[in-house]
Protein backbone atom coordinates (compact mmCIF):
# COMPACT_ATOMS: atom_id res chain seq x y z
CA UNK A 1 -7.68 -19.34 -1.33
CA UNK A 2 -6.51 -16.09 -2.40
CA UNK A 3 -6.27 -13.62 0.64
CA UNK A 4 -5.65 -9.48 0.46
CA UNK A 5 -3.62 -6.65 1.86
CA UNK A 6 -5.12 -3.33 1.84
CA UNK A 7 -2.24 -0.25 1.43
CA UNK A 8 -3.79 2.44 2.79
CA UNK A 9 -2.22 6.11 1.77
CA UNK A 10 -4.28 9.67 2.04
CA UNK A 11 -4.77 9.80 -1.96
CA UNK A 12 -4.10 6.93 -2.97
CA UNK A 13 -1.85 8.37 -5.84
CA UNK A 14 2.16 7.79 -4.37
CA UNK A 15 2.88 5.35 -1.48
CA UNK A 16 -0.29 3.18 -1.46
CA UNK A 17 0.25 2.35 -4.94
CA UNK A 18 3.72 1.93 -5.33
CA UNK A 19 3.08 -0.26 -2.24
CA UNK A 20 0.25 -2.07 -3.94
CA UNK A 21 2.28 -2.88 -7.30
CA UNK A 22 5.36 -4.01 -5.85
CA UNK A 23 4.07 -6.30 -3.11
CA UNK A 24 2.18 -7.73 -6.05
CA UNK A 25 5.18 -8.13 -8.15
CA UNK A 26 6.83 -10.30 -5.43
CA UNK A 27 3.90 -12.24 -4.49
CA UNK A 28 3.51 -13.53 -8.14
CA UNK A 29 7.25 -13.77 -8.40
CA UNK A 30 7.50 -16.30 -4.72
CA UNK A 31 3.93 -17.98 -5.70
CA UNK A 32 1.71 -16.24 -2.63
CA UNK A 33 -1.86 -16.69 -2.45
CA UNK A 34 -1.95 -13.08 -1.76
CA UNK A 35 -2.53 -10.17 -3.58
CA UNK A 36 -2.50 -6.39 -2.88
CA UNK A 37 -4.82 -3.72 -3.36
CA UNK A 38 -5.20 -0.16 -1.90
CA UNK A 39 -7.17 3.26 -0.93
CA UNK A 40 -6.99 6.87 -0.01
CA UNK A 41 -7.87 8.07 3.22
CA UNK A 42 -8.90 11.20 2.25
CA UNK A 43 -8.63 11.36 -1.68
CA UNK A 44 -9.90 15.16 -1.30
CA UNK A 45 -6.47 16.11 0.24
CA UNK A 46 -4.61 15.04 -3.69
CA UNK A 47 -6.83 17.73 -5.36
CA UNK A 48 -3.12 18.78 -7.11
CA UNK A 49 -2.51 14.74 -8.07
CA UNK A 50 -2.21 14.70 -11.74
CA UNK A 51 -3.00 11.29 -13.74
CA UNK A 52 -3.53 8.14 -12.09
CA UNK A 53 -0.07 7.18 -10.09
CA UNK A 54 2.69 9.56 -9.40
CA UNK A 55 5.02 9.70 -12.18
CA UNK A 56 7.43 9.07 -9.10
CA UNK A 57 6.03 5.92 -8.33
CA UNK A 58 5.87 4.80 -11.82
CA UNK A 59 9.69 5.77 -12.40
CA UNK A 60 10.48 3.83 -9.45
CA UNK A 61 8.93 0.76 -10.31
CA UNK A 62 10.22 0.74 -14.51
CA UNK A 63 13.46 0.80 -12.24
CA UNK A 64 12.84 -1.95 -10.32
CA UNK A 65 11.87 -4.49 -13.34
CA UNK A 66 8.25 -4.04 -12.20
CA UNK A 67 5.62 -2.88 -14.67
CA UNK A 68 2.30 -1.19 -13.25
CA UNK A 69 -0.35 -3.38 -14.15
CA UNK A 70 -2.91 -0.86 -12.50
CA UNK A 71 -1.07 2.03 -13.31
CA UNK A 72 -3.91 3.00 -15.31
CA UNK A 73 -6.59 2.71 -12.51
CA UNK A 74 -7.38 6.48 -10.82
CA UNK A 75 -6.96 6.65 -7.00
CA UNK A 76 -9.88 5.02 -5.33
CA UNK A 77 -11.43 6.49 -1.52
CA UNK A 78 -11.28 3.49 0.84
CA UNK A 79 -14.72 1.93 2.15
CA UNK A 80 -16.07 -0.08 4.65
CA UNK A 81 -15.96 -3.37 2.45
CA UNK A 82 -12.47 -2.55 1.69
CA UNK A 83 -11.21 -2.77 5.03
CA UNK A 84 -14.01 -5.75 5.61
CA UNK A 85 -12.63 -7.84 2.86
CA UNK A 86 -8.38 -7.53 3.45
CA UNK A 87 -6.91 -10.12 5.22
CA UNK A 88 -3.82 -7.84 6.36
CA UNK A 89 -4.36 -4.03 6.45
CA UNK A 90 -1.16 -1.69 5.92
CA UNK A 91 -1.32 2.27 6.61
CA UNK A 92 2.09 3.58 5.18
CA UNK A 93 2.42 6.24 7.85
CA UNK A 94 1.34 5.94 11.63
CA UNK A 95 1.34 9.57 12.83
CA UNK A 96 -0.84 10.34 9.61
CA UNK A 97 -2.93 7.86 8.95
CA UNK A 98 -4.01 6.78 12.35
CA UNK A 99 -5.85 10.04 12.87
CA UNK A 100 -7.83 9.71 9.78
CA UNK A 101 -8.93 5.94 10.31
CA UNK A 102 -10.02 7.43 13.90
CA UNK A 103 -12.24 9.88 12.29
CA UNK A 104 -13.44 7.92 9.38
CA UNK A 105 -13.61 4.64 10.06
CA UNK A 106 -14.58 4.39 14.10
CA UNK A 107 -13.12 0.75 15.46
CA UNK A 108 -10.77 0.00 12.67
CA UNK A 109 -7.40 1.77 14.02
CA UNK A 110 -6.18 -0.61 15.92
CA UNK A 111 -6.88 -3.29 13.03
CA UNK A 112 -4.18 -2.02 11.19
CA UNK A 113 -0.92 -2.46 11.02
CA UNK A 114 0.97 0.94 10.21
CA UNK A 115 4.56 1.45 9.16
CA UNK A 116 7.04 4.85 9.14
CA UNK A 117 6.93 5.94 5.51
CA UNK A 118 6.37 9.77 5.28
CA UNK A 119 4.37 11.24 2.23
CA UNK A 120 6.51 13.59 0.12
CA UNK A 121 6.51 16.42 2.45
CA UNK A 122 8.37 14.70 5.24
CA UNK A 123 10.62 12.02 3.05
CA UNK A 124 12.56 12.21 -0.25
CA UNK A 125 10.99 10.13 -2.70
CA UNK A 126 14.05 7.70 -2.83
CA UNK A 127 14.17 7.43 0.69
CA UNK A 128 10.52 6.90 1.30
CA UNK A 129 10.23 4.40 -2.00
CA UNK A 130 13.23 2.83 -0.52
CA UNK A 131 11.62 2.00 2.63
CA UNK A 132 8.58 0.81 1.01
CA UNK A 133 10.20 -1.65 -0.76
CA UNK A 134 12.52 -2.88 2.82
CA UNK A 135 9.02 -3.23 4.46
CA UNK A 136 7.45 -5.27 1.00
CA UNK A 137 10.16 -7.40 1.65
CA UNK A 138 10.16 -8.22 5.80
CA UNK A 139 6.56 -8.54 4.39
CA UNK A 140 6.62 -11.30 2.10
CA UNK A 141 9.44 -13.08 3.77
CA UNK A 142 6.81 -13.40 6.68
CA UNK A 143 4.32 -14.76 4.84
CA UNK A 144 6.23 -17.08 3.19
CA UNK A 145 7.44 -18.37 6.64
CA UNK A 146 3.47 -18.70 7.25
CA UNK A 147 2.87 -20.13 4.27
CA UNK A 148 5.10 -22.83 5.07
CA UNK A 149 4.44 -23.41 8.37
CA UNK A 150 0.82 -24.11 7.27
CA UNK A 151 1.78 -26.88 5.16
């Protein structure tokens, strides 16, 4: 049975998807049942996002061996079903996203799990990617552990 994490970002456009691409990379690459997908919080707030993924992202990933194999998909606003159907939910930043699940989806805050990855304004792109990728990693390492336990 296939099972999903949810990245959660405010547009959907940077974090969430770089997130969303890598995590999927290395799930293929270990043999996970899992797979990733993610949302925007508040897609409104990227009104300035050009294209689908932030050339950032994208640069990122080519330099990480990892090719964006929904790269081409525009930033989608998270749902109820969304957050109904993940297995593991994962906001990239606490202090910002919190707030917004509060507001937007009432009962679901403390269902996720958030980490400490600033958007843009607050982090340098390297650093931020950077610790995307460290968290990815403690990620999959626990669910292989999981995995194994299981069987």
């Amino acid at each position: 049975m296939m099972r999903t994490v949810l990245f959660l970002c405010t547009g959907n456009y940077y974090r969430s998807r770089f997130a969303e691409e890598l995590f999927n990379h290395h799930a293929l690459r270990t043999g996970l049942s899992w797979v990733a997908t993610s949302r925007a919080l508040a897609i409104e707030y990227g009104v300035n996002n050009v294209g689908c993924i932030a050339p950032l992202a994208l640069k990122a990933l080519e330099k990480r061996g990892v090719a964006a194999r929904e790269g081409k998909r525009s930033p989608q606003q998270c749902a109820v079903v969304d957050l109904e159907t993940a297995d593991l939910i994962v906001a990239l930043m606490d202090s910002e996203h919190r707030p917004l699940i509060r507001e937007r989806f009432c009962g679901w805050e403390d269902r996720v799990e958030y980490w400490q990855v600033g958007d843009i304004d607050l982090a340098q792109p390297g650093v931020a990617l950077s610790s995307i990728e460290t968290e990815i990693t403690a990620l999959i390492e626990k669910l292989v552990h999981s995995r194994r336990r299981v069987e």
